[in-house]
C-alpha atoms as a PDB file:
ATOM      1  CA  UNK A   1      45.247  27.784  64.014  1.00  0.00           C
ATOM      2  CA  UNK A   2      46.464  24.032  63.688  1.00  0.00           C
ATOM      3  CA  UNK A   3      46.457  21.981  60.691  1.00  0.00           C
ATOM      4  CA  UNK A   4      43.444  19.962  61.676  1.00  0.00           C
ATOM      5  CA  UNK A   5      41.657  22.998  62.073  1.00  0.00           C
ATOM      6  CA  UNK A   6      42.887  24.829  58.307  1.00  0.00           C
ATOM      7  CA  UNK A   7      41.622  21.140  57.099  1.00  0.00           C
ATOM      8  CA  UNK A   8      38.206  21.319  58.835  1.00  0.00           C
ATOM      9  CA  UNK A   9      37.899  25.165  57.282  1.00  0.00           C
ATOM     10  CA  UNK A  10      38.727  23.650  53.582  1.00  0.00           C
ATOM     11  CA  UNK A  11      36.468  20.728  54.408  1.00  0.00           C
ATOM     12  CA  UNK A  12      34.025  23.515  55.358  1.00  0.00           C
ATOM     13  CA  UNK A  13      34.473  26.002  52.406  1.00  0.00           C
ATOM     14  CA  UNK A  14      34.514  22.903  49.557  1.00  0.00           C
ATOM     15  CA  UNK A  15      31.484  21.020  51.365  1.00  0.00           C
ATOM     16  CA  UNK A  16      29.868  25.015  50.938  1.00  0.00           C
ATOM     17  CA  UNK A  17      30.999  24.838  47.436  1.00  0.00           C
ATOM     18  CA  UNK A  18      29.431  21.882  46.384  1.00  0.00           C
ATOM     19  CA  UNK A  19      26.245  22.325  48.348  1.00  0.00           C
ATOM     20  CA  UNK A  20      25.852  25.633  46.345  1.00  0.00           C
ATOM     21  CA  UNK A  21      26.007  23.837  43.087  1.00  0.00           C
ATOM     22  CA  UNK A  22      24.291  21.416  43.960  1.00  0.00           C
ATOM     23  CA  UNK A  23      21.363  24.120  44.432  1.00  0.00           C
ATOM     24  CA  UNK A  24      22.380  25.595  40.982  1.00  0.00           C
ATOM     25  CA  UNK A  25      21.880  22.158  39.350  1.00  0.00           C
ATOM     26  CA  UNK A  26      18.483  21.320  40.816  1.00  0.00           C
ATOM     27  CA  UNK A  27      17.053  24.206  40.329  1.00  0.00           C
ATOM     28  CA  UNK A  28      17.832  24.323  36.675  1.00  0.00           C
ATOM     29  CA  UNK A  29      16.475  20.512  36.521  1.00  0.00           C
ATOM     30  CA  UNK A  30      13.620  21.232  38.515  1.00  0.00           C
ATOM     31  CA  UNK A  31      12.684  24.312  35.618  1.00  0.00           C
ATOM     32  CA  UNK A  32      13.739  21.758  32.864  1.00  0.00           C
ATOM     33  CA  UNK A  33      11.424  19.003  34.332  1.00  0.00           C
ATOM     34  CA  UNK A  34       8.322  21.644  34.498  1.00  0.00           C
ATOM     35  CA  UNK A  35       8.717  22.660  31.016  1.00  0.00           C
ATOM     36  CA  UNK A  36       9.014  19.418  30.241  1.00  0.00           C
ATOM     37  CA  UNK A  37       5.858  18.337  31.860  1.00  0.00           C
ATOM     38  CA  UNK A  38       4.229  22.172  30.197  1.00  0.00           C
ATOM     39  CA  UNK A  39       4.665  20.644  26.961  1.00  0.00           C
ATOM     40  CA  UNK A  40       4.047  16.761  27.485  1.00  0.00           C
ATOM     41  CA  UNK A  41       0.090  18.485  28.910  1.00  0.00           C
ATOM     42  CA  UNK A  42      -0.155  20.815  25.622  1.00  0.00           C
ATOM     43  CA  UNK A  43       1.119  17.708  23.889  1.00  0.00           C
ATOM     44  CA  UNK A  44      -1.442  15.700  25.501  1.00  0.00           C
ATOM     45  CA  UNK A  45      -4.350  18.337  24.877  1.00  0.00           C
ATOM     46  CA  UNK A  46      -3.511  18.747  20.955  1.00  0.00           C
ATOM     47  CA  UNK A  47      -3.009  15.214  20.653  1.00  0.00           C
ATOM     48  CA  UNK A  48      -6.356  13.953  21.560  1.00  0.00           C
ATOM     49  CA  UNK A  49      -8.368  15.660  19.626  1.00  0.00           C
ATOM     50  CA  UNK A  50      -6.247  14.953  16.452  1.00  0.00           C
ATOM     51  CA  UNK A  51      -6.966  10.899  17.083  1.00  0.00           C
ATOM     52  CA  UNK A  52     -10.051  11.472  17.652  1.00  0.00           C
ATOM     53  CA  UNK A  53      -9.945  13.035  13.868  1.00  0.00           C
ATOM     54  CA  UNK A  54      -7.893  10.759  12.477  1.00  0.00           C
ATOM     55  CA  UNK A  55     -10.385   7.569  13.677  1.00  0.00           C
ATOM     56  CA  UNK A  56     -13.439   9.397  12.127  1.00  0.00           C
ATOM     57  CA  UNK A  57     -10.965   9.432   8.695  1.00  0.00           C
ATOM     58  CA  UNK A  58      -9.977   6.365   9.087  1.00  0.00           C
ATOM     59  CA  UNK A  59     -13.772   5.371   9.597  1.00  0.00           C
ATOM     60  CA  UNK A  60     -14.667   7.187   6.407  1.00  0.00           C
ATOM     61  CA  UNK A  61     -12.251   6.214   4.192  1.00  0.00           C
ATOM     62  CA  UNK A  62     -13.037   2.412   4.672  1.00  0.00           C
ATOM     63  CA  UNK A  63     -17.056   2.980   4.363  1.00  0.00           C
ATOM     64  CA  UNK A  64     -15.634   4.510   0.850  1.00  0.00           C
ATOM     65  CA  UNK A  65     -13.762   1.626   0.171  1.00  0.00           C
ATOM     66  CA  UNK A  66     -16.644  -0.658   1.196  1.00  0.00           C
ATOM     67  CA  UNK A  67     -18.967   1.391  -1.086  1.00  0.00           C
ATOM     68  CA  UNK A  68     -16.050   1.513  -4.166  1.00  0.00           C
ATOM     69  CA  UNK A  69     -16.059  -2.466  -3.508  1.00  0.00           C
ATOM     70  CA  UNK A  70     -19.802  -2.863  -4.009  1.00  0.00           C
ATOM     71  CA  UNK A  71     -19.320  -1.165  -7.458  1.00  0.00           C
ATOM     72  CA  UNK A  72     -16.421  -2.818  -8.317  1.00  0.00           C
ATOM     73  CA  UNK A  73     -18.356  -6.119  -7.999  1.00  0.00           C
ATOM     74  CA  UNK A  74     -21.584  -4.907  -9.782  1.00  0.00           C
ATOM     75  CA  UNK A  75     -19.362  -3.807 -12.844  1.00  0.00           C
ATOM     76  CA  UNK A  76     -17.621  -7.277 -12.697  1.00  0.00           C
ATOM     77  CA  UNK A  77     -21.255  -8.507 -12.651  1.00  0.00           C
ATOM     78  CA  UNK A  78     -22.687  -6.298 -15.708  1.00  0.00           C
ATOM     79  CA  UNK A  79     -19.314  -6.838 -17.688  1.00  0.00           C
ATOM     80  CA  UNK A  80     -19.963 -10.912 -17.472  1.00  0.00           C
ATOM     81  CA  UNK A  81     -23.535  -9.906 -18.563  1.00  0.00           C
ATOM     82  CA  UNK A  82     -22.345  -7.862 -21.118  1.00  0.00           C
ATOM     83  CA  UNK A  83     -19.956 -10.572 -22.894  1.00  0.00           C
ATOM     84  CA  UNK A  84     -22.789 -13.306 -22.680  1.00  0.00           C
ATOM     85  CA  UNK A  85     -25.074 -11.034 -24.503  1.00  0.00           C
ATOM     86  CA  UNK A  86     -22.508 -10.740 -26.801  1.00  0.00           C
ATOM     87  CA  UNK A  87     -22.028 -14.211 -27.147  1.00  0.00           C
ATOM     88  CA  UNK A  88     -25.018 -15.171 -27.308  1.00  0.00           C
ATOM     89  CA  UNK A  89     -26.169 -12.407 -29.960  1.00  0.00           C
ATOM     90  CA  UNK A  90     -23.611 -13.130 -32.076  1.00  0.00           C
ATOM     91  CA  UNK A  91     -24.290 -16.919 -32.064  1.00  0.00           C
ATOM     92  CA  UNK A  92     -28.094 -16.402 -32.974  1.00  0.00           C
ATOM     93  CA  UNK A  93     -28.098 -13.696 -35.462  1.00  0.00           C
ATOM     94  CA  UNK A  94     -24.433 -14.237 -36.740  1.00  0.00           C
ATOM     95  CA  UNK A  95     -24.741 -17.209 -38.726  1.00  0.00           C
ATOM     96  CA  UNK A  96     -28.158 -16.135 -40.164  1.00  0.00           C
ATOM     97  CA  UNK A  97     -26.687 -13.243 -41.191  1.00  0.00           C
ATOM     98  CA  UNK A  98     -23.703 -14.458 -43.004  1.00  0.00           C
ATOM     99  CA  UNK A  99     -25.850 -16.479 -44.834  1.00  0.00           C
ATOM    100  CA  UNK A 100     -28.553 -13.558 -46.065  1.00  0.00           C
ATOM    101  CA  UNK A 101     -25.343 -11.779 -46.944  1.00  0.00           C
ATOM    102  CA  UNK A 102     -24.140 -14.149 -49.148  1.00  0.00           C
ATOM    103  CA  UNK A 103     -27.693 -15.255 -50.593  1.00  0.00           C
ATOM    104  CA  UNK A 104     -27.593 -11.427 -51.840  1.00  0.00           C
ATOM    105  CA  UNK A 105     -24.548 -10.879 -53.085  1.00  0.00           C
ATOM    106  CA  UNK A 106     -25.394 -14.489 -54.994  1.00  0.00           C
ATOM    107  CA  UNK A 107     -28.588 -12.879 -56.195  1.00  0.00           C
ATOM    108  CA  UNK A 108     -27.085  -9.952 -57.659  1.00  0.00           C
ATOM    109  CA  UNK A 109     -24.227 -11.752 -59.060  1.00  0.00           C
ATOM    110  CA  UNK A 110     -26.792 -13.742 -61.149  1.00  0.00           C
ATOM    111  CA  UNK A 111     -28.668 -10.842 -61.918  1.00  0.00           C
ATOM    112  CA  UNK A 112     -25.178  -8.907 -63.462  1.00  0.00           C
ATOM    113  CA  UNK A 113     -24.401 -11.865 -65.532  1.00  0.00           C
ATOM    114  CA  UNK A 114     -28.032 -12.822 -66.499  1.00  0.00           C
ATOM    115  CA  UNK A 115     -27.922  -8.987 -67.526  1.00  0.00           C
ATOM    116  CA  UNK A 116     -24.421  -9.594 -68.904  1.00  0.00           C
ATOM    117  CA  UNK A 117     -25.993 -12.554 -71.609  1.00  0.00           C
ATOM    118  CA  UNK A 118     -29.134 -10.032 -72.433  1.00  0.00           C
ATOM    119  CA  UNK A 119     -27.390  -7.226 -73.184  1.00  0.00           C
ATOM    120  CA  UNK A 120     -23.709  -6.884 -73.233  1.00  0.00           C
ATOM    121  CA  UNK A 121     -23.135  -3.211 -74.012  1.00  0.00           C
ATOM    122  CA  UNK A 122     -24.687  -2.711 -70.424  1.00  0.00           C
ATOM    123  CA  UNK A 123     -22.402  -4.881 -68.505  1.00  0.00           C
ATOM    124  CA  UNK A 124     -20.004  -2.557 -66.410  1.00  0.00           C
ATOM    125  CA  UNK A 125     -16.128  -2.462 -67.047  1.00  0.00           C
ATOM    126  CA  UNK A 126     -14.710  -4.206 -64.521  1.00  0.00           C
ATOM    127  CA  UNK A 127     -12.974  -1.316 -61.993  1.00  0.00           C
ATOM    128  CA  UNK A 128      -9.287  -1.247 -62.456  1.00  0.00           C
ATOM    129  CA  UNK A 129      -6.951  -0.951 -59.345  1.00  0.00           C
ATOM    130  CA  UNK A 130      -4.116   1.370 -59.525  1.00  0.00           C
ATOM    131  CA  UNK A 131      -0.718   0.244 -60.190  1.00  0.00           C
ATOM    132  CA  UNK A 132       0.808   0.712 -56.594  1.00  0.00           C
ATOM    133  CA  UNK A 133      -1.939  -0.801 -54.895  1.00  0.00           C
ATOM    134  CA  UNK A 134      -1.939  -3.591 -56.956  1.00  0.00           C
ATOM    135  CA  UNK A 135       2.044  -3.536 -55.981  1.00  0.00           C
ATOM    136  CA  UNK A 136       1.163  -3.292 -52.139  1.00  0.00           C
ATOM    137  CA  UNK A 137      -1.226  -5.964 -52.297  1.00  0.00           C
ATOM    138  CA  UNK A 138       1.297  -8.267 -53.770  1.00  0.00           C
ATOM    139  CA  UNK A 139       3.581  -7.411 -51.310  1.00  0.00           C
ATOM    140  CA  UNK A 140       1.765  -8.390 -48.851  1.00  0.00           C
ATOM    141  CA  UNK A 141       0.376 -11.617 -50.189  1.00  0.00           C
ATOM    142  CA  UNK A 142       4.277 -13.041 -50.387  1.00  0.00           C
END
C-alpha cells in the first residue's frame, strides 16, 4: 500500500465516521422536532377551547359591569333626590318649627311664673347640678 492510498483509506474511514453521526444527529432531531410538533397540536387543541372560555368571561364580566354602572348612576340619582328632600323639608317645616318650639316653652314659662305670683309654696326648687358637672362645664366654657 502507498501513502496516497493509507490517506484515501483514512479519508474513507473519517468521511464513514462522520456520515454515521451525522445519521445519529438527525435522527434524534427528527424525534425532537415530532414531539415538538405532538405538543404544539395538543397545545393547539387545549388552547382553543380555553379562549373561547375566556371571551364568553370576558363578555360576562363587562355586561356585569354595564349592569353595576346602571345602579351606580340610579343611586347617584336617588342620593341627589334624597338631599333635596332634605333640603327642602328642612327649609319648610324647620323654621315653623323653631318657632312653635319656642312659642311653647314661652307659654309655659309664663304659666310657671304667673303660677309663681299666685302661689309661691307651689313654685318648684330650681334643680341643682352636681358639683363636678358644674366643674366640667366650666371647663369647657374657658
Amino acid at each position: 500500500m502507498s501513502g496516497g492510498e493509507v490517506a484515501g483509506l483514512l479519508v474513507a474511514v473519517f468521511w464513514a465516521i462522520l456520515v454515521s453521526f451525522l445519521a445519529v444527529v438527525l435522527t434524534r432531531l427528527a424525534v425532537a422536532l415530532r414531539a415538538a410538533t405532538r405538543l404544539v397540536e395538543d397545545l393547539t387543541e387545549r388552547a382553543v377551547p380555553l379562549l373561547g372560555e375566556a371571551t364568553d368571561t370576558v363578555r360576562s364580566a363587562q355586561s356585569q359591569l354595564d349592569r353595576v354602572d346602571a345602579i351606580a348612576g340610579d343611586i347617584r340619582e336617588v342620593t341627589a333626590n334624597a338631599s333635596a328632600l332634605s333640603t327642602t323639608v328642612s327649609s319648610t317645616f324647620g323654621g315653623p318649627l323653631v318657632k312653635v318650639a319656642a312659642f311653647g316653652y314661652g307659654v309655659r314659662r309664663a304659666l310657671a311664673r304667673r303660677r309663681a305670683v299666685e302661689d309661691p309654696a307651689a313654685v318648684t326648687p330650681p334643680r341643682t347640678v352636681p358639683a363636678a358637672r358644674r366643674a366640667a362645664r366650666r371647663s369647657r366654657r374657658g
